[in-house]
Structure formats: C-alpha cells, structure tokens
Protein backbone atom coordinates (compact mmCIF):
# COMPACT_ATOMS: atom_id res chain seq x y z
CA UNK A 1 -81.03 -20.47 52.66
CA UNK A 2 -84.99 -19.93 52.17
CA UNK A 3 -84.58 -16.17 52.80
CA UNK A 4 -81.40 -16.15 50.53
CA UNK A 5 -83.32 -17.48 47.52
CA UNK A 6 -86.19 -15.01 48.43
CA UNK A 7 -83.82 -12.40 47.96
CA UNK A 8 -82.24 -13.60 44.61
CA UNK A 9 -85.89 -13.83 43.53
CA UNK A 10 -86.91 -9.97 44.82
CA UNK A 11 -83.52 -8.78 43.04
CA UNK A 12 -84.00 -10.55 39.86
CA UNK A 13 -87.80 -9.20 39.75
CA UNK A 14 -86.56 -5.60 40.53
CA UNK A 15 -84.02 -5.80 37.31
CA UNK A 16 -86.32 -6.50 35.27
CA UNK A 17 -88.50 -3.90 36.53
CA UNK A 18 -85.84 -1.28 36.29
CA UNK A 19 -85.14 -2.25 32.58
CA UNK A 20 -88.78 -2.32 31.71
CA UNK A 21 -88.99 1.37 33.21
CA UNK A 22 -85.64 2.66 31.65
CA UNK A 23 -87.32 1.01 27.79
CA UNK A 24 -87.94 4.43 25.34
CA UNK A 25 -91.40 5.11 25.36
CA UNK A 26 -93.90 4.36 22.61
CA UNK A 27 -91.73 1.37 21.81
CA UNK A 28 -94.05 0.19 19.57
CA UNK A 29 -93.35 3.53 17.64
CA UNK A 30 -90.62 1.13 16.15
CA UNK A 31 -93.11 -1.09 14.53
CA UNK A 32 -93.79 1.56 12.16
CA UNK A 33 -91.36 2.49 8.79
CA UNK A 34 -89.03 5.00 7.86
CA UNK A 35 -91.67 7.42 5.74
CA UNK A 36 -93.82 7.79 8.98
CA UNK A 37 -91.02 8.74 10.75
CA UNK A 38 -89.94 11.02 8.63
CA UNK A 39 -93.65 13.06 8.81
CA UNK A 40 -94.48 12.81 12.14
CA UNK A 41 -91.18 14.08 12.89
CA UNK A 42 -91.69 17.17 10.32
CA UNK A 43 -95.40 17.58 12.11
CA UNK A 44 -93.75 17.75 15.74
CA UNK A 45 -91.93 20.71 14.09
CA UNK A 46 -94.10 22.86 12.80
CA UNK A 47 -96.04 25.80 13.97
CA UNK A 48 -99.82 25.33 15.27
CA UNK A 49 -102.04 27.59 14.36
CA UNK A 50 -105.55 28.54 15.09
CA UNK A 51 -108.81 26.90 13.62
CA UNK A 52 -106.54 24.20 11.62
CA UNK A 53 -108.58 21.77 9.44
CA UNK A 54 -107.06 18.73 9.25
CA UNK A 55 -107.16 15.97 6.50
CA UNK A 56 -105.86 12.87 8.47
CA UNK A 57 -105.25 9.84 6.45
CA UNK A 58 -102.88 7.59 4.43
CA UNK A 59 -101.42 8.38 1.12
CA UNK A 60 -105.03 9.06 -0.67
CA UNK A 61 -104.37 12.05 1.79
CA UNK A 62 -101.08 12.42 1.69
CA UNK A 63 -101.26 12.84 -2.02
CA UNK A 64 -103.52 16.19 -2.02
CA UNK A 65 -102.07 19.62 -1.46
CA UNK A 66 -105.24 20.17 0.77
CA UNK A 67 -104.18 24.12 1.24
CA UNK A 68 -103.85 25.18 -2.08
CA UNK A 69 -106.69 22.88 -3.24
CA UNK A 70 -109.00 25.39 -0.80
CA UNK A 71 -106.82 27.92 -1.20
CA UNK A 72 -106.63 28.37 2.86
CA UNK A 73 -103.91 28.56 4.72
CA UNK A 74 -106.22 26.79 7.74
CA UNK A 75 -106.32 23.71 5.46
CA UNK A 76 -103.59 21.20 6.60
CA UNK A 77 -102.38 17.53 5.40
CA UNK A 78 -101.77 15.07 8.05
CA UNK A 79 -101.52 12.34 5.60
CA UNK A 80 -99.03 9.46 5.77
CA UNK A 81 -98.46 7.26 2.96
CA UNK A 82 -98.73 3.86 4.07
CA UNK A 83 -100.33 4.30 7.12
CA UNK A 84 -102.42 2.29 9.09
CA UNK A 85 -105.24 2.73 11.73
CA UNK A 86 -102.50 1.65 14.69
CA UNK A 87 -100.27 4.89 13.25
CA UNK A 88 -102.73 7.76 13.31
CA UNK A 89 -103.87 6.06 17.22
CA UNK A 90 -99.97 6.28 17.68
CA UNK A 91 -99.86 10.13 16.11
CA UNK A 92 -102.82 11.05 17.91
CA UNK A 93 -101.06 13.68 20.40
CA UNK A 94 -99.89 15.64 17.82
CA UNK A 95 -102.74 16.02 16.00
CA UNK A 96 -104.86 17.66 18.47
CA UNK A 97 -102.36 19.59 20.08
CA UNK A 98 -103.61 22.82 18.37
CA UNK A 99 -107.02 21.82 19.02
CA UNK A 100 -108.09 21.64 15.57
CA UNK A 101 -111.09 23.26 14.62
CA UNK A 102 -112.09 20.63 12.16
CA UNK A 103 -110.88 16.86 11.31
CA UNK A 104 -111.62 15.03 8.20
CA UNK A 105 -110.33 11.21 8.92
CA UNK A 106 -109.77 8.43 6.17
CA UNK A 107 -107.92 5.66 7.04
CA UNK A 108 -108.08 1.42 6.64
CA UNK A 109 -106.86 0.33 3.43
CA UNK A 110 -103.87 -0.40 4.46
CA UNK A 111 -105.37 -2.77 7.02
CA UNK A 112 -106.67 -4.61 4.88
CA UNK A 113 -103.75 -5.18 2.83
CA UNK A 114 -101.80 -6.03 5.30
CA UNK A 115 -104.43 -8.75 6.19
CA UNK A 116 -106.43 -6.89 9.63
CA UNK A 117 -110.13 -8.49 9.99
CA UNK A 118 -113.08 -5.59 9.09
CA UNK A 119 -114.05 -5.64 13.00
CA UNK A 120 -110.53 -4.46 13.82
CA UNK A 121 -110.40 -1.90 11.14
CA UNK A 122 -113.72 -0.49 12.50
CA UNK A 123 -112.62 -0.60 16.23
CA UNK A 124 -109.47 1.15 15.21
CA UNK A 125 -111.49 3.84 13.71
CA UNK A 126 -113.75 4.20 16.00
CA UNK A 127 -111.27 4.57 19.19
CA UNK A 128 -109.30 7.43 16.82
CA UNK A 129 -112.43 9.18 16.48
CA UNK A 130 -113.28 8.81 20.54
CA UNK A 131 -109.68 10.13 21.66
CA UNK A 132 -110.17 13.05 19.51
CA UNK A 133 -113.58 13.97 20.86
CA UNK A 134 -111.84 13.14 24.38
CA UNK A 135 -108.78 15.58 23.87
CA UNK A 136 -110.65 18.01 22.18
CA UNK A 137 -114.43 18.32 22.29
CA UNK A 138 -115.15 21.18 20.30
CA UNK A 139 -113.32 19.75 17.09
CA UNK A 140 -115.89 18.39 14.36
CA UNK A 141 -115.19 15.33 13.26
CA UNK A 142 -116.14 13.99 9.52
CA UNK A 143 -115.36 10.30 9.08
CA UNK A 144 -115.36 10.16 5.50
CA UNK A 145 -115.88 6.75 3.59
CA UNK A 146 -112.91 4.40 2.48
CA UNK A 147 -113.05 5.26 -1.36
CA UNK A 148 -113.56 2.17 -3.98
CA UNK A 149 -110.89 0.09 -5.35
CA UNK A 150 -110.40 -1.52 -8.91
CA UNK A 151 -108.80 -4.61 -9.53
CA UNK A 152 -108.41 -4.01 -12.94
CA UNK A 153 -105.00 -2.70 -12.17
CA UNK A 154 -102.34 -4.83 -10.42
CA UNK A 155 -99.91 -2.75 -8.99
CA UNK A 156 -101.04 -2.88 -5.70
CA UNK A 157 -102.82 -6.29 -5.44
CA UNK A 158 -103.13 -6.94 -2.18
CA UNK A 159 -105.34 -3.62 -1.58
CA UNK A 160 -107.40 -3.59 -4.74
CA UNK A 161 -109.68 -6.70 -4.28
CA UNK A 162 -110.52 -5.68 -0.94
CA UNK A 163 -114.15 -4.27 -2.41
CA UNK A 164 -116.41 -6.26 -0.26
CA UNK A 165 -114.48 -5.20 3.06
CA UNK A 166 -114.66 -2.30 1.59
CA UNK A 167 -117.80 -1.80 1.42
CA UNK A 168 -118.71 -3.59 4.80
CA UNK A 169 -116.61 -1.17 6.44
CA UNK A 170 -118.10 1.82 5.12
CA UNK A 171 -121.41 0.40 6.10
CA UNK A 172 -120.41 0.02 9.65
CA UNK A 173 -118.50 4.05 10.05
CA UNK A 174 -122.09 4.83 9.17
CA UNK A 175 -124.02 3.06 11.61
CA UNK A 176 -121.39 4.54 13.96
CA UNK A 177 -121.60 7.69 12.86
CA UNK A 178 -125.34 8.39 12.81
CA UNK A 179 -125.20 6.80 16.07
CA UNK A 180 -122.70 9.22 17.81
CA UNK A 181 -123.75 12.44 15.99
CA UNK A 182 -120.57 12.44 13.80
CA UNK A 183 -120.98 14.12 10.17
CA UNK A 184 -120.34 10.83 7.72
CA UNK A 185 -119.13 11.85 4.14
CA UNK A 186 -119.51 9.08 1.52
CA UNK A 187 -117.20 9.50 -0.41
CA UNK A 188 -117.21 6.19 -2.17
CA UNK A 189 -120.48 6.53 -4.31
CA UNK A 190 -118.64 9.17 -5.96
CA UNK A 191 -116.19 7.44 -6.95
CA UNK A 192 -117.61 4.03 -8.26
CA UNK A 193 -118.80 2.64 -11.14
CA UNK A 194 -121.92 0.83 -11.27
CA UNK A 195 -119.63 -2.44 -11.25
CA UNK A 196 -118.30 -1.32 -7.64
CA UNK A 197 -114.76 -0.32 -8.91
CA UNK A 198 -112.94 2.90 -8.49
CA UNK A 199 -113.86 5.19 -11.20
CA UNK A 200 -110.62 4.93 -14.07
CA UNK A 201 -111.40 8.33 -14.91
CA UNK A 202 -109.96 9.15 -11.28
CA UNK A 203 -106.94 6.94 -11.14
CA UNK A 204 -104.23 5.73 -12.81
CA UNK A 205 -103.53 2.80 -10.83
CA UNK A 206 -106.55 1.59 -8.88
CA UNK A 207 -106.43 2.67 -5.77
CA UNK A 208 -104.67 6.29 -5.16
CA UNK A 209 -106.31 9.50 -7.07
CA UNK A 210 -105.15 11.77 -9.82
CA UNK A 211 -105.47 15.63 -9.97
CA UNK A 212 -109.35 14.96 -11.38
CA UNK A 213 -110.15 12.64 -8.45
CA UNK A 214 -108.92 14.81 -5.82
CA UNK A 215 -111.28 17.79 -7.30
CA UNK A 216 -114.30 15.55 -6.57
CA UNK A 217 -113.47 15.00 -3.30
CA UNK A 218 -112.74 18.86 -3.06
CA UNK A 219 -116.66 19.48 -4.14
CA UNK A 220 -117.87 16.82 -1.89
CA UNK A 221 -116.33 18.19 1.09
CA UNK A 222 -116.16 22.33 0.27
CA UNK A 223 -119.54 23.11 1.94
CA UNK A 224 -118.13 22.00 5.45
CA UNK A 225 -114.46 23.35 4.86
CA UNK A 226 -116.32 27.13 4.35
C-alpha cells in the first residue's frame, strides 16, 4: 500500500509537470493589453535593417514620427502607448535583433500610475538597459530623463502628480548612468517651468507632447542621432 501511494504521488507530480511544460511561453505576455499586442506583433513583422536607431518608450514615444522628424530612414519608433517598464523587459528580443546601432530609452510613467514604488521603476530600467548591453554590446545606449508632468490638467490624474517621483527617478538614471558610462539626456529641464510642471506651451494635456514639444526633444537629441 506504501509503494502504491508513492506512486499516486510520483504520477500526480509528473502531471503537473507535464502541464507546466506544455503552458505557452511568455505567459505573462497575457498580463499585458490589446494595443501592445497589436505593435509588438507589427514589430515581429517588419524588416531589420542596418544601423537602426531606436526610440524605445511609451506613448511620449509612440506619439513622434521619429523618421520623418530626422528625416532618416535609420530612425525607428519602438514606442508603445501605455507601456510599462515590465513590457519593453518583455519586448526586449525584438528590439535588438537587428543589433541596433543606437537606443534612446524612456520609459516609467506608467509605473507610477499604476502605483510601482521609485526603486522598482529604477531597477526595471536599469535591467532593460543591462540586457541590451548583454545582447548587443556595440549599441549606444542614451537613457533619457522621464519628462515633467503638470497637474494643472486632469485628464490623466493618476500620472500627473507624480512630480516628486519624478524627479527622484531622474536623479537616480543619472547616478546610474555616470556610473556605467551610459550617455544620460535630461530631457526634463527642458521641459519645465520654474514651478516643476511640464511646460503648457508643449502640451495640451499635461503629460503627452504636441508637434512643438516633440521639436525640442528633436534639438536636444540631433547631435547624437548625426
């Protein structure tokens, strides 16, 4: 009888093996919404090219025809609206799969909205910007700065009174940056006003960019693009 229980044990243990191993991979994938679906699929599809330069981010990205903006066909969005740092670790593979020649990474507002601690958003960033250098070394990496917010608008609440994280945060991909020989781009004093709120004369709703907004960050960032 001992042995027969030891056997209903060792059978039960190797079912739920078997179903664990049969389980799509990247489960977690399924965490994430229809929109980033919908891109990364589109990304999987297209054509790599040589010496991309990639503008990886969430929809402050995603909202910027980056080629015509530089008017080079190198220039590519990898922008997802919505996204958080757990999505671009997820989209990671395809990313560097053409072995970009440049990466400029802004991500973590949508962390905080959706209620992650700073130290998480940092760690987050940090571990996307040591897989790229992993799977491909010769990329440049610019971590630019999470821009300003202003809570003067309401539409998105829950991401425009986020300034002091903000600004924590920013602190903290600088340290880590100067400390790891990564270019940092601070792109938030830019953008502020000397009340520490996203300049109005760049958005229309207190957190994402219009057309004039996007041409500062085109200047700030032009003299690494060439």
């Amino acid at each position: 009888m001992r042995y027969q229980k030891q056997s209903i044990i060792l059978a039960a243990a190797l079912m739920v093996f078997v179903s664990l191993s049969c389980q799509e991979p990247y489960e977690e994938e399924n965490i994430f919404y229809p929109y980033w679906h919908q891109r990364v699929s589109l990304f999987k599809m297209l054509p790599n090219s040589e010496n991309e330069i990639i503008f990886l981010g969430d929809s402050i990205t995603d909202g910027c025809n980056w080629g015509e903006m530089f008017q080079d066909k190198r220039v590519i969005n990898r922008g997802i609206s919505g996204d958080l740092t757990s999505g671009v670790l997820h989209r990671l593979d395809e990313v560097v799969e053409s072995k970009p020649l440049k990466i400029f990474l802004m991500i973590g507002i949508n962390d905080l909205a959706d209620g992650k601690i700073e130290r998480e958003v940092v760690y987050n960033i940090e571990q996307i910007v040591k897989i790229i250098h992993k799977k491909t070394p010769d990329t440049e990496i610019y971590l630019q700065s999470l821009l300003p917010v202003n809570k003067d608008y309401t539409i998105f609440e829950n991401h425009v009174n986020k300034t002091e994280q903000i600004i924590r945060i920013n602190r903290a991909l600088k340290n880590f940056s100067n400390a790891n020989d990564i270019t940092y781009v601070d792109l938030y004093s830019l953008f502020v006003t000397k009340d520490q709120k996203l300049n109005p004369d760049y958005t229309n709703d207190g957190l994402h960019l219009t057309g004039a907004g996007y041409l500062v960050w085109k200047s700030a960032v032009e003299k690494y693009i060439n």
